[in-house]
Protein backbone atom coordinates (compact mmCIF):
# COMPACT_ATOMS: atom_id res chain seq x y z
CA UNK A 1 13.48 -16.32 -52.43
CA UNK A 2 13.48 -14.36 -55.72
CA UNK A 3 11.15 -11.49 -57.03
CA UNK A 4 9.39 -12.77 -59.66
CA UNK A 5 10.00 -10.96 -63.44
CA UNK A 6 6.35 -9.60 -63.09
CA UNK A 7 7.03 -7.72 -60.06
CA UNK A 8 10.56 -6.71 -61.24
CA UNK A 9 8.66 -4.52 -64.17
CA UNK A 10 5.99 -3.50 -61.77
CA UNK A 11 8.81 -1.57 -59.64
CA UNK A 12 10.85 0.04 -62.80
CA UNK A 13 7.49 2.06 -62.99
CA UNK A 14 7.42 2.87 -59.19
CA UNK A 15 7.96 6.40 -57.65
CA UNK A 16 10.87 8.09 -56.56
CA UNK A 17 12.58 11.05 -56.21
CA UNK A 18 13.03 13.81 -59.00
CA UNK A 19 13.69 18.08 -59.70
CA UNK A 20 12.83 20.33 -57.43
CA UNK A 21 12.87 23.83 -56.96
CA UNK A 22 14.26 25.64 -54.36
CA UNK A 23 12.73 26.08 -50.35
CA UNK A 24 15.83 27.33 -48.98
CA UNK A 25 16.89 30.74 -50.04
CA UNK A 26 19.67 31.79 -51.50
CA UNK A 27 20.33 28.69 -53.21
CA UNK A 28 17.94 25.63 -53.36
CA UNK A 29 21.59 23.12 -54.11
CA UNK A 30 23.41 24.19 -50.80
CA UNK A 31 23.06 22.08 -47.85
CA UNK A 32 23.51 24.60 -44.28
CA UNK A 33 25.68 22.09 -41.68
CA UNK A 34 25.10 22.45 -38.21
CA UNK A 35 28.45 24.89 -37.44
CA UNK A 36 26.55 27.41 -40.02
CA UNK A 37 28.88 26.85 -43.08
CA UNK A 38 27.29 25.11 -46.47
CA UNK A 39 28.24 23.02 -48.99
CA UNK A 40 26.56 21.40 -52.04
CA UNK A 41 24.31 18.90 -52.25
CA UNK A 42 22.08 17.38 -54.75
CA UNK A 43 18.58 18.59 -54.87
CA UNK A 44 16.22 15.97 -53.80
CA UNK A 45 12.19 15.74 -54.41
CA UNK A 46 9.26 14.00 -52.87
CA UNK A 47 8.55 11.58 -55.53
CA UNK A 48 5.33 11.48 -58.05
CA UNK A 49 3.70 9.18 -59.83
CA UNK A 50 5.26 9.61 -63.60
CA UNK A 51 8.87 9.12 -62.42
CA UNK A 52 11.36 5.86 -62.04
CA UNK A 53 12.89 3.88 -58.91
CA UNK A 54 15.69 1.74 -58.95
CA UNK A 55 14.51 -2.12 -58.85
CA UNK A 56 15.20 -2.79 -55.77
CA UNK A 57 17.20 -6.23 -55.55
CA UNK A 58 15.85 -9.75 -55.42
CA UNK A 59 14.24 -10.88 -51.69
CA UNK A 60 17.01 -13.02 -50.17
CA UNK A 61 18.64 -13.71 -47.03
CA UNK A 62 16.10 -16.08 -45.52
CA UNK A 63 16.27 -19.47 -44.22
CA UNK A 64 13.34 -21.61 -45.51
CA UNK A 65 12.33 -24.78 -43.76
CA UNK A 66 10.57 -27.89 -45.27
CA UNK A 67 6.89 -26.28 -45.95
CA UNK A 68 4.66 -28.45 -44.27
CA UNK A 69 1.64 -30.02 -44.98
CA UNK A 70 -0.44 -29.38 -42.48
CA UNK A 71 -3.99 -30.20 -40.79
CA UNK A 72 -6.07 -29.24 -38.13
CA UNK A 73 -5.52 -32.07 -34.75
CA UNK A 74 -8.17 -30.52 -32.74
CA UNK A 75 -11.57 -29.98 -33.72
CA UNK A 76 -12.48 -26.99 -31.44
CA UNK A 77 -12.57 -23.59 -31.80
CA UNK A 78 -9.34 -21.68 -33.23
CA UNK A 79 -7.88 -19.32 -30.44
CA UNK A 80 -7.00 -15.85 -31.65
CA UNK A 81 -5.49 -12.97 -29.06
CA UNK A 82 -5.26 -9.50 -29.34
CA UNK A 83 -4.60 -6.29 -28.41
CA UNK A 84 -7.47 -4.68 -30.52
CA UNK A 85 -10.32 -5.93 -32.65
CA UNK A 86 -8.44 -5.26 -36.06
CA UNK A 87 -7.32 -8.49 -37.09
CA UNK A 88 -10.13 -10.29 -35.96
CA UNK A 89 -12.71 -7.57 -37.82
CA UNK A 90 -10.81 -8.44 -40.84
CA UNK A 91 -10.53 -12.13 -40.05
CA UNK A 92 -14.51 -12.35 -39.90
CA UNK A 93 -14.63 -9.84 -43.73
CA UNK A 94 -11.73 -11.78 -45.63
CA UNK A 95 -11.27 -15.50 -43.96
CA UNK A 96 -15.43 -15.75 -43.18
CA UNK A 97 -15.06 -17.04 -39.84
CA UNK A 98 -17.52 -16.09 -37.01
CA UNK A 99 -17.57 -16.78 -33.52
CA UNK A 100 -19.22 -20.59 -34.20
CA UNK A 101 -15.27 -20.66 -35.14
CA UNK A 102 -13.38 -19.02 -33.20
CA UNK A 103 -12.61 -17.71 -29.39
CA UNK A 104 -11.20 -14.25 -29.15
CA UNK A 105 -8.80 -13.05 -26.30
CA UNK A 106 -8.76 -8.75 -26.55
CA UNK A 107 -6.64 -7.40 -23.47
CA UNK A 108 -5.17 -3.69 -24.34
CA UNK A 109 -1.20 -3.42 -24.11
CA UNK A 110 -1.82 -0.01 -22.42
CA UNK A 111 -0.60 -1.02 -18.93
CA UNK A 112 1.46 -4.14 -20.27
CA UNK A 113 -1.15 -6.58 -19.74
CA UNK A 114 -1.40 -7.83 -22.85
CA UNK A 115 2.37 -9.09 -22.98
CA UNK A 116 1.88 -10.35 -19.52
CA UNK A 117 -0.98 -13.12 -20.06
CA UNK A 118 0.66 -13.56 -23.62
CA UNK A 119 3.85 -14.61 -21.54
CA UNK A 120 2.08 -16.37 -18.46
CA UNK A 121 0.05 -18.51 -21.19
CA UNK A 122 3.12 -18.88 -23.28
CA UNK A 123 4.74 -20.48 -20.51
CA UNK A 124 2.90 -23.77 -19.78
CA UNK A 125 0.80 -23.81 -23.10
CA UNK A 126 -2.63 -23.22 -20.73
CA UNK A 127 -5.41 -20.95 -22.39
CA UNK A 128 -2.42 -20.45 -25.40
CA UNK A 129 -3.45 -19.12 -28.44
CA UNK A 130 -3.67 -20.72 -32.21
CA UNK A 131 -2.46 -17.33 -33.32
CA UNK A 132 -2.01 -13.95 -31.62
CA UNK A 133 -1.27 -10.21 -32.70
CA UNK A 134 1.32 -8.55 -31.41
CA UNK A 135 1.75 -4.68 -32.10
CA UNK A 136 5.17 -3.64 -33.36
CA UNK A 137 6.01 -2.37 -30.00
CA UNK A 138 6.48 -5.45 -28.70
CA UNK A 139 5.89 -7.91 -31.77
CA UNK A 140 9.57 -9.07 -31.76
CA UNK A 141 10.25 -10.55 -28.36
CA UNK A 142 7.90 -13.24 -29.83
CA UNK A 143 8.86 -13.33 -33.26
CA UNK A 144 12.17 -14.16 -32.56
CA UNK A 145 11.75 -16.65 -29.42
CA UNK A 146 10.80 -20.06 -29.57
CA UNK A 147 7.33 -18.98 -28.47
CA UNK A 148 6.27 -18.81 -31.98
CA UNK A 149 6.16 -21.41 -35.19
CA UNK A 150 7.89 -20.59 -38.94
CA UNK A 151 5.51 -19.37 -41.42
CA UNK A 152 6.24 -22.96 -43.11
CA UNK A 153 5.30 -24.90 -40.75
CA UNK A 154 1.97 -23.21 -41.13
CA UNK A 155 2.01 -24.76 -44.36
CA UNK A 156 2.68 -21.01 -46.05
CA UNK A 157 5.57 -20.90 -48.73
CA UNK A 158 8.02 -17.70 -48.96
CA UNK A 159 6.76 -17.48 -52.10
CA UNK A 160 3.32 -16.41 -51.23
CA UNK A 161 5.05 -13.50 -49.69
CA UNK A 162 7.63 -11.99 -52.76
CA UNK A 163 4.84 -9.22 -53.02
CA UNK A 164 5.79 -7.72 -49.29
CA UNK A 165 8.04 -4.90 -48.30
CA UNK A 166 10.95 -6.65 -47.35
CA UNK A 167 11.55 -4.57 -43.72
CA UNK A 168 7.91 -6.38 -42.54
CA UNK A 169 9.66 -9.79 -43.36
CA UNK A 170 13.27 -8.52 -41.66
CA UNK A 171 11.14 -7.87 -39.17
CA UNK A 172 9.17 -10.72 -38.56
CA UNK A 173 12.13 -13.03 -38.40
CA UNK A 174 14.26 -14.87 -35.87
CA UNK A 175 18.10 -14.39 -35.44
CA UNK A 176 18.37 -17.67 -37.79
CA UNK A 177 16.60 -15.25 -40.61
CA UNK A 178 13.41 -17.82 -40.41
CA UNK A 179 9.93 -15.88 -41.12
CA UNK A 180 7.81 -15.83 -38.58
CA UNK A 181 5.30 -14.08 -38.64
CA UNK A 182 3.22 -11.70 -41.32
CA UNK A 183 1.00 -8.26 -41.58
CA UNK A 184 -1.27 -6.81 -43.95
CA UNK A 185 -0.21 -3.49 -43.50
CA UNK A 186 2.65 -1.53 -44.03
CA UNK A 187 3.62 2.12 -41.85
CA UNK A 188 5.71 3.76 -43.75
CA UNK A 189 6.50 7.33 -42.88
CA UNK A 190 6.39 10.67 -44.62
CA UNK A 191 6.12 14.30 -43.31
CA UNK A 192 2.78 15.64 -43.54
CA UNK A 193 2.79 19.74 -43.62
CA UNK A 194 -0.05 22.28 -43.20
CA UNK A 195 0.04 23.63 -46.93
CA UNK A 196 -1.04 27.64 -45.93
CA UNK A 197 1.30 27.64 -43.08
CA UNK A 198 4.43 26.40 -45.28
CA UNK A 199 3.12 28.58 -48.08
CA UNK A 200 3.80 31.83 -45.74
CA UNK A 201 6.92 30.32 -44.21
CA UNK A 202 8.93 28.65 -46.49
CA UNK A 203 7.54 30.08 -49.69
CA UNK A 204 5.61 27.12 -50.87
CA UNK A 205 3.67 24.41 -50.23
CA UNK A 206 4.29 22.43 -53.23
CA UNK A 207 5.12 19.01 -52.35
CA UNK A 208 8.20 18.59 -54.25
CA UNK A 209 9.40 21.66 -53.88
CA UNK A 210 9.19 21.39 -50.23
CA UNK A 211 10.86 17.88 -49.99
CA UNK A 212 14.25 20.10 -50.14
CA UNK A 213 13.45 21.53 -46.89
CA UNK A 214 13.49 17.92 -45.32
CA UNK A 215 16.38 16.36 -47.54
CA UNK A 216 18.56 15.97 -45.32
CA UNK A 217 19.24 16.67 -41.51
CA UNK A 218 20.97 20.05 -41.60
CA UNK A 219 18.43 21.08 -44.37
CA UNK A 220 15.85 20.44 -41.63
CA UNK A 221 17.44 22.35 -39.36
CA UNK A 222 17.87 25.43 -41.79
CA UNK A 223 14.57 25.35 -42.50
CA UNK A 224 13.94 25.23 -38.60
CA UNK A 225 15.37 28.51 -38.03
CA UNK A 226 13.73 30.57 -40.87
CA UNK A 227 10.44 29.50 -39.78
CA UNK A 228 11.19 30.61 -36.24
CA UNK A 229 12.60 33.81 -37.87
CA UNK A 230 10.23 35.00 -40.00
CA UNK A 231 7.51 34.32 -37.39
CA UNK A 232 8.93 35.75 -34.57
CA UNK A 233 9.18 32.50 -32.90
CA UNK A 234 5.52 31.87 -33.14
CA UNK A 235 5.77 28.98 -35.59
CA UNK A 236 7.56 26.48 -35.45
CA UNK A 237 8.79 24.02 -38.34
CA UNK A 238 8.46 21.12 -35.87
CA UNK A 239 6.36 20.71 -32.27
CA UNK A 240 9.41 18.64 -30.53
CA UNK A 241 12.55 17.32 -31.20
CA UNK A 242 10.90 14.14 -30.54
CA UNK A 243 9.30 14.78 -33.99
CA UNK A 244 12.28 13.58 -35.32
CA UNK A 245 13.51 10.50 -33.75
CA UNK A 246 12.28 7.28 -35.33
CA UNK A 247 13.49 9.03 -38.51
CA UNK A 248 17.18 9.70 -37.16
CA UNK A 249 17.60 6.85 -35.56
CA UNK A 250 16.55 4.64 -38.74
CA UNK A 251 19.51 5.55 -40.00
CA UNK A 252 21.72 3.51 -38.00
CA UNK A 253 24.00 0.90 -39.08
CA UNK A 254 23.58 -1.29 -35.70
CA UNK A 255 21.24 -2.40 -33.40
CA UNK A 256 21.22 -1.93 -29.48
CA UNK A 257 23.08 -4.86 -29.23
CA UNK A 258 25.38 -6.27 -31.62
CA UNK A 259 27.61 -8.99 -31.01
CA UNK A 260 25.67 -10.01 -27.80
CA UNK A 261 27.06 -6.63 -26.15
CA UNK A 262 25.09 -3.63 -25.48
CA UNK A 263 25.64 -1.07 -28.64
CA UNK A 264 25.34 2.64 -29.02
CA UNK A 265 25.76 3.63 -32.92
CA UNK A 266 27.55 6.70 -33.80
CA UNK A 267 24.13 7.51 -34.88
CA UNK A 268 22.87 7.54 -31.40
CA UNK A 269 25.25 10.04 -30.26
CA UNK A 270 25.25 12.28 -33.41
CA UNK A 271 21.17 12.60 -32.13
CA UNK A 272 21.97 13.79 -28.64
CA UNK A 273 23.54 16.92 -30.38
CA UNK A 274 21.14 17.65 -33.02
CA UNK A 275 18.31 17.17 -30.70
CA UNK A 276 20.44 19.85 -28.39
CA UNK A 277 20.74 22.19 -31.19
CA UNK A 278 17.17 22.40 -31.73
CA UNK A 279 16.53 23.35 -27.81
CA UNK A 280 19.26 25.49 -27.36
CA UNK A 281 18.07 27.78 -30.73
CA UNK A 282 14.63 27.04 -29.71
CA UNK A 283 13.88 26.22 -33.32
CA UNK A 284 10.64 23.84 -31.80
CA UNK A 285 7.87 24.23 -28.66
CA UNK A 286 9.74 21.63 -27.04
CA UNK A 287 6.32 19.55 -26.79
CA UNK A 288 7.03 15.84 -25.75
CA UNK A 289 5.42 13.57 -28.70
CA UNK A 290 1.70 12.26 -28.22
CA UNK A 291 1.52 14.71 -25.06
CA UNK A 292 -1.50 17.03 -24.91
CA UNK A 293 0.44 20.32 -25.77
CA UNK A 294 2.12 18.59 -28.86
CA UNK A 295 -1.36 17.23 -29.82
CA UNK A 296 -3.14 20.89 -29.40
CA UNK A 297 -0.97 22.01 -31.83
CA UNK A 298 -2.33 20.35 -34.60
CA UNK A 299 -4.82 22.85 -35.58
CA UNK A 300 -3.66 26.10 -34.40
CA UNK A 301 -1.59 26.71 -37.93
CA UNK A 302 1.53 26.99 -35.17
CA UNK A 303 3.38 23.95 -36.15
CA UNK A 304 4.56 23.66 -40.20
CA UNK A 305 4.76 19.53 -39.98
CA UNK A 306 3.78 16.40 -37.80
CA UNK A 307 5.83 13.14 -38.97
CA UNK A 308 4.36 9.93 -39.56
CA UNK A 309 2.45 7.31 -41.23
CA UNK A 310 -0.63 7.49 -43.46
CA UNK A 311 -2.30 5.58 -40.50
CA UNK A 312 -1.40 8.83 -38.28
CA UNK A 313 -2.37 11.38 -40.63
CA UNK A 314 -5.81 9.76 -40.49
CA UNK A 315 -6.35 9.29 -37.06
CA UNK A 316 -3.79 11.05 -34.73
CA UNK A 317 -3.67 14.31 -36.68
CA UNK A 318 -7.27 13.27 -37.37
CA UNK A 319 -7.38 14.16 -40.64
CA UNK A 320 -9.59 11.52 -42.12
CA UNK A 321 -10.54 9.94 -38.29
CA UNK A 322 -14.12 7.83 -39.62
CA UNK A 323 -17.46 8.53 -39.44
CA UNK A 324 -18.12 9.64 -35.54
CA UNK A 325 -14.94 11.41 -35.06
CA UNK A 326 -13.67 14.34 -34.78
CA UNK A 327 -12.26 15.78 -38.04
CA UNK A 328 -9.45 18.06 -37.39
CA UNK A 329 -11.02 21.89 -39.18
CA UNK A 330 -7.38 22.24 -40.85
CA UNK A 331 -8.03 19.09 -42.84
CA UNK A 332 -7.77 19.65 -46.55
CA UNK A 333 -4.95 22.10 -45.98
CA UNK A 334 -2.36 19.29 -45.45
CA UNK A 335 0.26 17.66 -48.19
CA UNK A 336 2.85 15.12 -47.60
CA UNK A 337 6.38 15.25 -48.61
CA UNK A 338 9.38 12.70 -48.37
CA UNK A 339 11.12 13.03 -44.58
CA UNK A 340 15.15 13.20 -44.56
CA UNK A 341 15.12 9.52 -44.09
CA UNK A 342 13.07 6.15 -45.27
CA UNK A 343 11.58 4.94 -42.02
CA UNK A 344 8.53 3.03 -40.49
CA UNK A 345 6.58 3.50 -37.20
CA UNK A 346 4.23 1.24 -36.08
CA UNK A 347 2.48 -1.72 -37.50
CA UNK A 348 0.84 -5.19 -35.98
CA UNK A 349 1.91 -8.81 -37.06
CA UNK A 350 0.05 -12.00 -36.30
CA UNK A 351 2.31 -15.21 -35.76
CA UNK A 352 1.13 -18.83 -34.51
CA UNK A 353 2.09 -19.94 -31.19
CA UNK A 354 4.60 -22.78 -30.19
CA UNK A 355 0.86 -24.56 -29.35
CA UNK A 356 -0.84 -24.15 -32.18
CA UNK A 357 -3.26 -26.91 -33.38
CA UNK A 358 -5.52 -25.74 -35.91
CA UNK A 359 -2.57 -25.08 -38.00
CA UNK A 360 -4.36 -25.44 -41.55
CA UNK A 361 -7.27 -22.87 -39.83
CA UNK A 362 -4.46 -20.58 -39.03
CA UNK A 363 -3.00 -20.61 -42.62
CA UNK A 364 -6.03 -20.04 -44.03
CA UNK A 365 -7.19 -16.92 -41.79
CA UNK A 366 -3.56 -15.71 -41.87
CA UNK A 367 -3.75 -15.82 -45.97
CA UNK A 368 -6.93 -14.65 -46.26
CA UNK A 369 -5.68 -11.67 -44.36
CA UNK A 370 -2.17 -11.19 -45.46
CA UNK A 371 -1.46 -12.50 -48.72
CA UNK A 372 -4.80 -12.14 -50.65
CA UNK A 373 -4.24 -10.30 -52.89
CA UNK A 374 -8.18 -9.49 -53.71
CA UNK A 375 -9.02 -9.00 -49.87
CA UNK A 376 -5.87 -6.65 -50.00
CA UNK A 377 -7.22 -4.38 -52.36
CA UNK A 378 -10.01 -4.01 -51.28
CA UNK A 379 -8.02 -2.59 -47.84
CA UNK A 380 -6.56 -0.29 -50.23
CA UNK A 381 -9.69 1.20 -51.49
CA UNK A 382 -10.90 1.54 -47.75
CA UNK A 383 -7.77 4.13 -46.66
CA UNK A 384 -4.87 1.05 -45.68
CA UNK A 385 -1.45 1.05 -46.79
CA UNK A 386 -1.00 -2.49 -47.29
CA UNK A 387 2.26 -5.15 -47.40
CA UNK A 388 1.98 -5.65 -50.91
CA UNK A 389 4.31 -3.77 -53.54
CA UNK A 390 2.20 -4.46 -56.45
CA UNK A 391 -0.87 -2.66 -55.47
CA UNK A 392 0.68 -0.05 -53.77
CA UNK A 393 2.45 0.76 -56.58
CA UNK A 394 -0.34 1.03 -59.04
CA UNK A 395 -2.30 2.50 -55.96
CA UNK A 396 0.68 5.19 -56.35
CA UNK A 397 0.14 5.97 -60.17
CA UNK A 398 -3.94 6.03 -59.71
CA UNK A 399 -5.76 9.35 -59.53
CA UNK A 400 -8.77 8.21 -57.45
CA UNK A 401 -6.21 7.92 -54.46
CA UNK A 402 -5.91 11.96 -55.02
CA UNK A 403 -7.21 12.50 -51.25
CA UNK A 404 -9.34 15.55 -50.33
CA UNK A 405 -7.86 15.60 -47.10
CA UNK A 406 -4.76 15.70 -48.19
CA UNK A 407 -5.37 18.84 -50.58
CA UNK A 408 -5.72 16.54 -53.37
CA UNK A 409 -2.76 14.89 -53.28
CA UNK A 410 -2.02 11.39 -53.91
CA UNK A 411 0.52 10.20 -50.46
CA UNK A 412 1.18 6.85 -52.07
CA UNK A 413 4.81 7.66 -54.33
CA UNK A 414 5.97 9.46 -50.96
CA UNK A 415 4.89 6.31 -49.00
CA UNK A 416 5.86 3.23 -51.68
CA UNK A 417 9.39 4.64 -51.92
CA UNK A 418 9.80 5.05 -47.66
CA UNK A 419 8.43 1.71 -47.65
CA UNK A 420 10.51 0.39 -50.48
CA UNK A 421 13.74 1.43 -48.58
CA UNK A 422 13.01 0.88 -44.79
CA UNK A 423 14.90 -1.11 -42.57
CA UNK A 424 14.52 -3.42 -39.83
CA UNK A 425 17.46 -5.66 -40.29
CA UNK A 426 19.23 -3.64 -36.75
CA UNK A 427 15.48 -3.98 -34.89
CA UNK A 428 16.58 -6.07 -31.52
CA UNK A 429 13.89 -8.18 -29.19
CA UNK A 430 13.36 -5.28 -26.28
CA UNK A 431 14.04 -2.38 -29.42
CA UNK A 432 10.65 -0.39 -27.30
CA UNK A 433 12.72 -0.21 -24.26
CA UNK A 434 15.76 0.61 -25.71
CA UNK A 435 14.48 3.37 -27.59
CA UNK A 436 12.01 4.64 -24.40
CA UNK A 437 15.14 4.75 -22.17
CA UNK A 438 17.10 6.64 -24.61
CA UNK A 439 14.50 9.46 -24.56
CA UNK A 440 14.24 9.57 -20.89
CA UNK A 441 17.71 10.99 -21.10
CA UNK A 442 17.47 12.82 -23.98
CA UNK A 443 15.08 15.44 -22.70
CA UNK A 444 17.83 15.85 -19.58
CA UNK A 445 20.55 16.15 -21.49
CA UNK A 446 19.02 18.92 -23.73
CA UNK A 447 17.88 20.65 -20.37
CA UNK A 448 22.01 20.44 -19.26
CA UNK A 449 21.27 18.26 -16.70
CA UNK A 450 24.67 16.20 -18.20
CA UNK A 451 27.81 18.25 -18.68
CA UNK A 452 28.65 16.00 -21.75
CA UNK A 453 27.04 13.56 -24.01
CA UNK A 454 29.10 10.38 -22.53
CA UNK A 455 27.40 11.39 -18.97
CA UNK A 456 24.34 11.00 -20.89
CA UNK A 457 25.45 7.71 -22.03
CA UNK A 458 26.41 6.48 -19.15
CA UNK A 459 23.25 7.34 -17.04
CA UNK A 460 21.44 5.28 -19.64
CA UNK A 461 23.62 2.73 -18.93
CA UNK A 462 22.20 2.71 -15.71
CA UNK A 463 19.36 2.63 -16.43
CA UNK A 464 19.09 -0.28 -18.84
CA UNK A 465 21.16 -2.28 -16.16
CA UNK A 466 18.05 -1.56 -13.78
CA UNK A 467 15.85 -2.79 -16.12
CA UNK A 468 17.36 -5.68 -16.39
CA UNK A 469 18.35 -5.00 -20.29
CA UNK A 470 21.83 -5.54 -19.85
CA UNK A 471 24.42 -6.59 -17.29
C-alpha cells in the first residue's frame, strides 16, 4: 500500500535532527571510541518542532488478501481477552459497547497465565475469544501463527492503516508479510534526563545540546566517565548497563533466527563488550533494570538518565503517574533527548482469533479503537502516544503538548522521529525469550564468570536448547 500525497506533505514538516552545541569537552564534533582514541563525527541534535525529516518512503512490502465482506454468524455476546482492562476501557469510550455486548476474559501475564489459557483455548476453539490483546512481550507467537485471522478478513482494508508507524504493522505480521493484527499506541523511546543533575555534570541540560552526549555509542560512554569523574563516582550517567539494551540491540541487522537456524548478529556480540566496559570502569551502579535499587534511584538526583517510552516516563519514573499516585518530587526537573538509536519498547496489539464469529463486531470495536482518527485524538490530548503519524506530527509542532512535567518541554519531535525510524522487521515469534536468556548471561560474563565472549555464547546456547528454543 502507498502513503497517500496528504500524508507525504504532513511528514516534510515533521521533526528531526538539527545543530547542536557541544556536551563533550574539548570538542563537541569528536566522537571518543572505546580504545580511548577519537575521530570526527557529525554533530547530531534531539529534534524540535520547526525543523525537516526526510519523507520517509511509501508503506510497502505487504501481502493483501481479498478484503472481505463480513457479518456477524452468531448472535451472542462478542468475546474479548486480556491481560489488563485497557483495551476494553477504551472499547466501552470509543466503540460504545457495554457488557449487554460483550464478555471479558482479564488473566495477568505476570506468572504466564495469560499465554497459557490463550493457548489451551486456542487449541480446540473452547471458551476462544472473538478478539484478544496480547502485550508485545508475547504478541507475536500469535500474530504470526495460524491462531489468528488477517486484518482483511475482518473486513479492514490496508488502507485504513497508511496513517500507522510502519514497525507496529512489521510487527503485527506473519512470515508471509500478511497484517494481522493492530494497536492504538505507539512506544517509541527517548532518553529522559534529570535537567539539574545534567546541568552540573555535563554542563547543560538543554535538550539539544545534550542529544550529543547520546549520539552515538562511544559518545555515551564518554559521557559515562565524566559524570563518574566529576562526581567522584557518586553519579552516574546511567543506573545499569541494562539501561541500554533494547536500544543496542535495535540496531541489528538479523533476527535470532534467520534462515530457520539460530542467529547471533555481530551486534549481539559487539554488546557483550560494551556492556563489559561499563562494569569494568564502573561508569554505572550496576542496578539490574525494573529491580528495586535501579527503581530507588529515580529520585535521589544519583542517576543523569532512565531510557524509555513516554508511557514510562509517566508511570515507571512516575512522572505524570494519574490522579492517586505517587508523583515522583523530581518531576518537573526532567527533559527528553534523542537516545543513540531509534527504538521501541513495549506496546499491546489486539488481533481476532482463528474462531472468531462476530467478525463485523470485531471490525468495528477494533476501528473504533485503532484507526479512528477522532477517538485517536482525543488519546492524544489525554497523555497517549498513538499509531497515527498525522496527529503525532502536528501533536509534535503544538505548544499545548509543552508538558510541565517534563520542564516544559514538548517530547513529541524526540518521539515522532524514534517512531518514524523503528524497526521490527528482525522481531522473531519467542523474541522475549531470546532476549531474557541473553541477559541471564550477560550479567555473568561482565562479572568474569566466562573467560571469553564465545564461552558466553555458547552457555546461552545451552540454555536456549533447554528451553526448548532451538535444537
Amino acid at each position: 500500500m502507498k502513503i497517500k500525497k496528504l500524508l507525504a506533505m504532513i511528514l516534510a514538516a515533521a521533526m528531526v535532527a538539527g545543530v547542536v552545541t557541544a556536551c563533550n569537552e574539548p570538542d563537541p564534533n569528536q566522537t571518543v571510541n572505546t580504545d580511548g582514541s577519537s575521530q570526527e563525527s557529525e554533530p547530531t541534535a534531539a529534534p524540535t518542532a520547526t525543523q525537516t525529516t526526510e519523507i520517509p518512503p511509501d508503506i510497502e512490502g505487504y501481502t493483501e488478501r481479498t478484503v472481505a465482506e463480513v457479518t456477524d454468524e452468531d448472535d451472542g455476546k462478542l468475546m474479548i481477552y486480556g491481560y489488563n482492562t485497557e483495551f476494553i476501557g477504551l472499547a466501552e469510550k470509543y466503540a460504545g459497547i457495554t457488557t449487554n455486548d460483550y464478555d471479558f476474559i482479564e488473566i495477568s501475564n505476570s506468572d504466564g497465565a495469560y499465554t497459557e489459557k490463550l493457548d489451551a483455548v486456542l487449541s480446540d476453539g473452547n471458551e476462544a475469544p472473538d478478539i484478544f490483546v496480547c502485550d508485545a512481550a508475547y504478541a507475536r507467537k500469535y500474530l504470526a501463527s495460524d491462531n489468528t485471522i488477517a486484518i482483511n478478513d475482518l473486513g479492514i482494508d490496508y488502507s485504513e492503516c497508511t496513517n500507522m508507524f510502519d514497525y507496529t504493522l512489521r510487527f503485527a505480521s506473519d512470515d508471509n508479510s500478511v497484517i494481522k493484527g493492530l494497536t492504538w499506541k505507539a512506544c517509541p523511546c527517548g532518553v529522559f534526563y534529570e535537567r539539574s543533575v545534567a546541568e552540573q555534570y555535563l554542563g547543560t541540560q538543554d535538550p539539544s545540546e545534550l542529544a550529543s552526549c547520546f549520539a552515538t555509542w562511544d559518545a555515551v560512554l564518554e559521557s559515562a566517565r565524566k559524570v563518574s569523574e566529576a562526581s567522584e563516582g557518586e553519579v552516574k550517567l546511567i543506573g545499569g548497563y541494562t539501561e541500554t539494551y533494547n536500544a543496542y540491540l535495535s540496531t541489528r541487522e538479523s533476527g535470532w533466527i534467520f534462515d530457520g537456524q539460530f542467529n547471533v548478529d555481530p551486534t549481539i556480540e559487539e554488546y557483550f563488550d560494551y556492556a563489559k566496559k561499563l562494569y569494568d570502569e564502573d561508569l554505572t551502579f550496576r542496578a539490574e533494570q525494573w529491580s528495586d535499587s535501579w527503581k530507588d534511584k529515580m529520585s535521589d538526583k544519583s542517576v543523569v538518565s532512565y531510557w524509555g517510552s513516554l508511557q514510562f516516563a509517566r508511570y515507571e519514573l512516575a512522572l505524570n503517574p494519574g490522579e492517586g499516585t505517587t508523583v515522583n518530587p523530581t518531576a518537573g526537573d526532567w527533559g527528553i533527548t534523542t537516545a543513540p538509536a531509534s527504538y521501541y519498547n513495549g506496546g499491546a496489539w489486539v488481533m481476532a482469533s482463528k474462531y472468531c464469529d462476530k467478525k463485523a463486531t470485531s471490525a468495528d470495536v477494533i476501528r473504533a479503537v485503532c484507526i479512528n482518527e477522532d477517538n485517536l485524538k482525543d488519546m492524544v490530548n489525554n497523555g497517549e502516544f498513538v499509531n497515527n503519524i498525522k496527529l503525532m506530527t502536528s501533536a509534535a509542532a503544538d505548544d499545548k503538548f509543552a508538558l510541565e512535567w517534563l520542564g516544559g518541554q514538548n517530547p513529541y519531535p524526540v518521539l515522532l522521529d524514534a517512531a518514524m525510524k523503528a524497526d521490527a522487521s528482525v522481531v522473531v515469534v519467542d523474541e522475549d525469550s531470546y532476549n531474557k536468556a541473553f541477559n541471564s548471561v550477560v550479567g555473568p560474563y561482565c562479572e568474569g564468570s566466562f573467560e571469553s565472549v564465545k564461552d558466553a555464547k555458547d552457555a546461552l546456547e545451552d540454555q536456549l536448547s533447554e528451553k526448548g528454543l532451538i535444537e
